[in-house]
Protein backbone atom coordinates (compact mmCIF):
# COMPACT_ATOMS: atom_id res chain seq x y z
CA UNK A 1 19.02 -29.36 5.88
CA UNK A 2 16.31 -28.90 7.92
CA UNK A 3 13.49 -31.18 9.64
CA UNK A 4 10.51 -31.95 7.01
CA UNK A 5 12.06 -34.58 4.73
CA UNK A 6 8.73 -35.98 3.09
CA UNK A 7 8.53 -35.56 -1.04
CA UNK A 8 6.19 -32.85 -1.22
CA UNK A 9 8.10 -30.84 0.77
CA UNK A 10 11.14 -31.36 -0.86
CA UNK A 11 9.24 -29.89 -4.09
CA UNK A 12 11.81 -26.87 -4.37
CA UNK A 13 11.51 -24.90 -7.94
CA UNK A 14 14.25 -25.50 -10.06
CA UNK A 15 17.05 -22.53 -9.69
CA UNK A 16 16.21 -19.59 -12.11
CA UNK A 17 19.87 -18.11 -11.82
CA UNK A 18 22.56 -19.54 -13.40
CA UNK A 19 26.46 -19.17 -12.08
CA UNK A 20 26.99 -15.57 -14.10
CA UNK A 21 23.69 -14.37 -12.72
CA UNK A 22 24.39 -15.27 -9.11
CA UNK A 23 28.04 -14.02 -9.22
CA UNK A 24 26.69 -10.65 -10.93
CA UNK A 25 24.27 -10.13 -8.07
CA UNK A 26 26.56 -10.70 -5.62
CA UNK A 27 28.89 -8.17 -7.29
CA UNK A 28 26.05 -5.60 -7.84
CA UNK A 29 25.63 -5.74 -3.89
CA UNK A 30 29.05 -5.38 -2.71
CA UNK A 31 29.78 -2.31 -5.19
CA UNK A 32 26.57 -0.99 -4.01
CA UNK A 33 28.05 -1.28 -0.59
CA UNK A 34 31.36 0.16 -1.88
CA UNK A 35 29.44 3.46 -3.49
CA UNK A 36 27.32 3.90 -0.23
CA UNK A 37 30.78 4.26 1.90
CA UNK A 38 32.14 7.00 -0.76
CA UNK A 39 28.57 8.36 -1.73
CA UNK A 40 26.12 8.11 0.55
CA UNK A 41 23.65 6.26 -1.38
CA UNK A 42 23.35 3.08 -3.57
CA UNK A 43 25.00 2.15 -6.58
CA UNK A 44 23.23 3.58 -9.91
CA UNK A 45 22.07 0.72 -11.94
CA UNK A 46 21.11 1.03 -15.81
CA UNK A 47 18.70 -2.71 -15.60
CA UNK A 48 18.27 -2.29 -18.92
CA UNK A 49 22.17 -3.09 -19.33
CA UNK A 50 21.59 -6.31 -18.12
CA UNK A 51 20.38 -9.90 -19.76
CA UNK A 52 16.80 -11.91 -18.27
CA UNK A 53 15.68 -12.72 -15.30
CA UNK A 54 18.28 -9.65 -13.86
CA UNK A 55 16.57 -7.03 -15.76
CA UNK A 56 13.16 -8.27 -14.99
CA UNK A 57 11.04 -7.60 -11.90
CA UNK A 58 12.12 -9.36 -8.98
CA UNK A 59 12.33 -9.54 -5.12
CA UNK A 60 15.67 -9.94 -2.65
CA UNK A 61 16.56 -10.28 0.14
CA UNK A 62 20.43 -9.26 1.21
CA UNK A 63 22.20 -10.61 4.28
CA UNK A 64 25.58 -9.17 5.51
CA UNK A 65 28.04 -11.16 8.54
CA UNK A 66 31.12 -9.84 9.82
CA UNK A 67 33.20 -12.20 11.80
CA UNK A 68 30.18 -15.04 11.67
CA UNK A 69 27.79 -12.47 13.39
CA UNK A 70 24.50 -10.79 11.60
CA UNK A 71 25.55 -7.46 10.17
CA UNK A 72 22.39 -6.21 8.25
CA UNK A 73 19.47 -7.68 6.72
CA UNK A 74 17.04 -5.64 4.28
CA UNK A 75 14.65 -7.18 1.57
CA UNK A 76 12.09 -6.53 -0.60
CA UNK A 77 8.77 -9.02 -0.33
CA UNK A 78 7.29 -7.86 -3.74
CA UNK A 79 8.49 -7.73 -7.65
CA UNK A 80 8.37 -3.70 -7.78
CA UNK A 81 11.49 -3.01 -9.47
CA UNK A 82 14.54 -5.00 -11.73
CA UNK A 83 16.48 -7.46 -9.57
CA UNK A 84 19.91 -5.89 -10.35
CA UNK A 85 18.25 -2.66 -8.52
CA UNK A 86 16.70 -4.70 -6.06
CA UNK A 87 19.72 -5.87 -4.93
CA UNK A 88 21.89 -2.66 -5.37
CA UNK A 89 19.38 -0.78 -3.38
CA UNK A 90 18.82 -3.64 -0.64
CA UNK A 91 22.35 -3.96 -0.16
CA UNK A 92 23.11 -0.68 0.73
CA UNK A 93 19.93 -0.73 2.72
CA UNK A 94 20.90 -3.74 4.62
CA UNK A 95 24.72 -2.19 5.09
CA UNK A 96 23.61 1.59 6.07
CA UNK A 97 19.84 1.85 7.00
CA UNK A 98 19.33 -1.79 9.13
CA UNK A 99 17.84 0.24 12.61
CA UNK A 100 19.51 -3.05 14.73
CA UNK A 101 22.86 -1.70 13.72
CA UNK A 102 24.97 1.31 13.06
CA UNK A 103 25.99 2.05 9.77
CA UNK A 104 28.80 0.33 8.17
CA UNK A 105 32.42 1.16 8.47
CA UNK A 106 35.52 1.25 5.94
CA UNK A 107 36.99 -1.15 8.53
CA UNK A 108 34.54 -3.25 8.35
CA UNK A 109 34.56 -3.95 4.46
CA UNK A 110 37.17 -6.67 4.20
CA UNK A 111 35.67 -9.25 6.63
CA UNK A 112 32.39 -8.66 5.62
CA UNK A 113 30.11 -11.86 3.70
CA UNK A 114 27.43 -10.92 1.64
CA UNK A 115 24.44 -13.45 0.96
CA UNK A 116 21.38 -12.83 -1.40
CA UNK A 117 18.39 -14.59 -1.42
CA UNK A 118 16.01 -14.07 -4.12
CA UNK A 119 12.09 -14.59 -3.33
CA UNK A 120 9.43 -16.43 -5.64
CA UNK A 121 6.22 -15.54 -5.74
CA UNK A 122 4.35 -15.58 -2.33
CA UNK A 123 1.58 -18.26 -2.07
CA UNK A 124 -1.51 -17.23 0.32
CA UNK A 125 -1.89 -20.24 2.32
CA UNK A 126 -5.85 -20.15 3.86
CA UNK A 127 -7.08 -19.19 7.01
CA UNK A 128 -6.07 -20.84 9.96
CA UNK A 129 -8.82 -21.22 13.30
CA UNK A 130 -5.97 -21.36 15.63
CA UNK A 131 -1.90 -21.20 15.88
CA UNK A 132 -1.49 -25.46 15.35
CA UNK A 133 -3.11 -25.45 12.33
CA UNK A 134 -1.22 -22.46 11.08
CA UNK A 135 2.03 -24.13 12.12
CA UNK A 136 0.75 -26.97 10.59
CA UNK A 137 0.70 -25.56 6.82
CA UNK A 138 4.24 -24.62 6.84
CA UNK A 139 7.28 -26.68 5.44
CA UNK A 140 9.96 -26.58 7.58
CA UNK A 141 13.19 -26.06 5.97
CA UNK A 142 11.80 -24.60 2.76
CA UNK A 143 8.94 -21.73 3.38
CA UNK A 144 10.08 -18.24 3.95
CA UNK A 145 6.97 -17.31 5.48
CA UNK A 146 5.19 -13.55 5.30
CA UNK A 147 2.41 -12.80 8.79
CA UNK A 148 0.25 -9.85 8.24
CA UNK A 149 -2.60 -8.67 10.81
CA UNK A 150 -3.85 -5.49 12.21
CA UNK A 151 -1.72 -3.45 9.71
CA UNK A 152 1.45 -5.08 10.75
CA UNK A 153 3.59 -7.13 8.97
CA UNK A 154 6.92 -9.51 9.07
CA UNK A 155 8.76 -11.87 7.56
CA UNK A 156 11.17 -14.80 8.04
CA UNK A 157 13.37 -16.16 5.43
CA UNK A 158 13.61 -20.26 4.80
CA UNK A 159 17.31 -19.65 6.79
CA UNK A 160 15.52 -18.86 9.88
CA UNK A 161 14.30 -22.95 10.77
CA UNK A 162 18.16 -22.99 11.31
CA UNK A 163 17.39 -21.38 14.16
CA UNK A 164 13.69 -22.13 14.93
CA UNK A 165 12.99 -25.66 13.55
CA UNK A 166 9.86 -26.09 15.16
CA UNK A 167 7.21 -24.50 13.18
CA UNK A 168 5.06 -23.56 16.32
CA UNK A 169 7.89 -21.38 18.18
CA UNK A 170 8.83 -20.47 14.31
CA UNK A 171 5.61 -18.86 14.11
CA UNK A 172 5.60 -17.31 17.65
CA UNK A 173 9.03 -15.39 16.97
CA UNK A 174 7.48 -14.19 13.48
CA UNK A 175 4.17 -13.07 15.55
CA UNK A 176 7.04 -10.96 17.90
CA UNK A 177 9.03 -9.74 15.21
CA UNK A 178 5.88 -8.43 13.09
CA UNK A 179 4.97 -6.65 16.32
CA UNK A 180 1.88 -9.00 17.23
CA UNK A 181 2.02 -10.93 20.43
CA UNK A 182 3.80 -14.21 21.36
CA UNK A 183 0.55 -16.26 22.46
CA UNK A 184 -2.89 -16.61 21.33
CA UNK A 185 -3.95 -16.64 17.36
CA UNK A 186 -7.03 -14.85 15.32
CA UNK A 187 -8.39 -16.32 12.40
CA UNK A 188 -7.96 -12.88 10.82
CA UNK A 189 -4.24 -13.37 10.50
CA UNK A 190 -3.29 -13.63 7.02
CA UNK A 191 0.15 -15.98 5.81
CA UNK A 192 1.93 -16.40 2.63
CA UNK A 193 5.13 -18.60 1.91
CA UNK A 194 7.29 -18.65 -0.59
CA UNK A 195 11.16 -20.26 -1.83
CA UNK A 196 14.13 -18.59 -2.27
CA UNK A 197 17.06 -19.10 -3.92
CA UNK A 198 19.89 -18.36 -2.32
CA UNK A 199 23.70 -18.16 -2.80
CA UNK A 200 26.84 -16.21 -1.14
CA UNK A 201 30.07 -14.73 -1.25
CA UNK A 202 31.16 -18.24 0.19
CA UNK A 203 30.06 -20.42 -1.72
CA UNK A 204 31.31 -21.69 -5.24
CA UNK A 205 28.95 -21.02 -8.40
């Protein structure tokens, strides 16, 4: 897990998915994948069909590897739609329309992992006067974290401070990646964080 170990940042919200929900997701996704390799688009989904929370509004996030590498990575950052068609859109997003990579292959479908996160609601956290005190109201290890300024925007899910544990250079590579630059801060850019819960192909439940 990563650094930020004190009690109030281990306050994660309980898991709203149980087992059958996660594995259902995770099926929705790689079918959708599956249809978009024969079809050309996602995989129709009748939400309706489905039982609470998957039929209900919701936001997702879905991650593909091949071979241990990043394969595609398209999310939604706001409840617009039913979380089974969430994910069955974002997962043939993530698999055909990622711009950092061509579309997927037939060959590629066996060795490839899919992973979906689902968001909570995004908190606004308040203005910060400079990028240390910015840094400084994020919870390494648990906040996926949303930067928006001069009509850009980006986000970084909690898997990221794998990568980036340090929530200053955390927040410079989500200043590059939402197009803004590396140094300096304005007190006009706005964050959010939120949880996710997230579960794979790999793991078991």
């Amino acid at each position: 897990m990563g650094p930020g170990s004190s009690t109030e940042a281990r306050h994660v919200p309980a898991p709203r998915l149980g087992p059958q929900a996660r594995r259902t997701l995770l099926d929705i996704a790689r079918r959708s994948i599956v249809h978009g390799l024969a079809h050309g688009r996602p995989l129709p989904v009748e939400a309706g069909a489905f039982p609470p929370p998957l039929s209900e509004p919701g936001a997702a996030f879905v991650t593909l590897h091949h071979g241990g590498r990043l394969r595609g990575c398209i999310g939604s950052l706001e409840a617009r739609r039913p979380l089974v068609t969430d994910v069955a859109e974002n997962a043939w997003a993530a698999a055909f329309r990622d711009p950092r990579f061509p579309p997927l292959t037939p060959a590629e479908l066996a060795g490839l992992a899919v992973h979906v996160s689902v968001l909570g609601p995004p908190e606004p956290l308040p203005p910060a006067a400079s990028e240390a005190e910015a840094a400084a109201l994020l919870r390494p290890g648990i906040d996926g974290v949303i930067l928006e300024a001069d009509g850009r925007r980006g986000t970084f899910l909690p898997a990221v401070w794998e990568q980036l544990p340090d929530p200053a250079r955390f927040l410079r590579h989500l200043k590059l990646k939402a197009g803004l630059p590396q140094e300096g801060w304005s007190p006009s850019y706005r964050l959010w964080r939120y949880t996710t819960e997230s579960f794979g192909e790999d793991e078991d439940g």
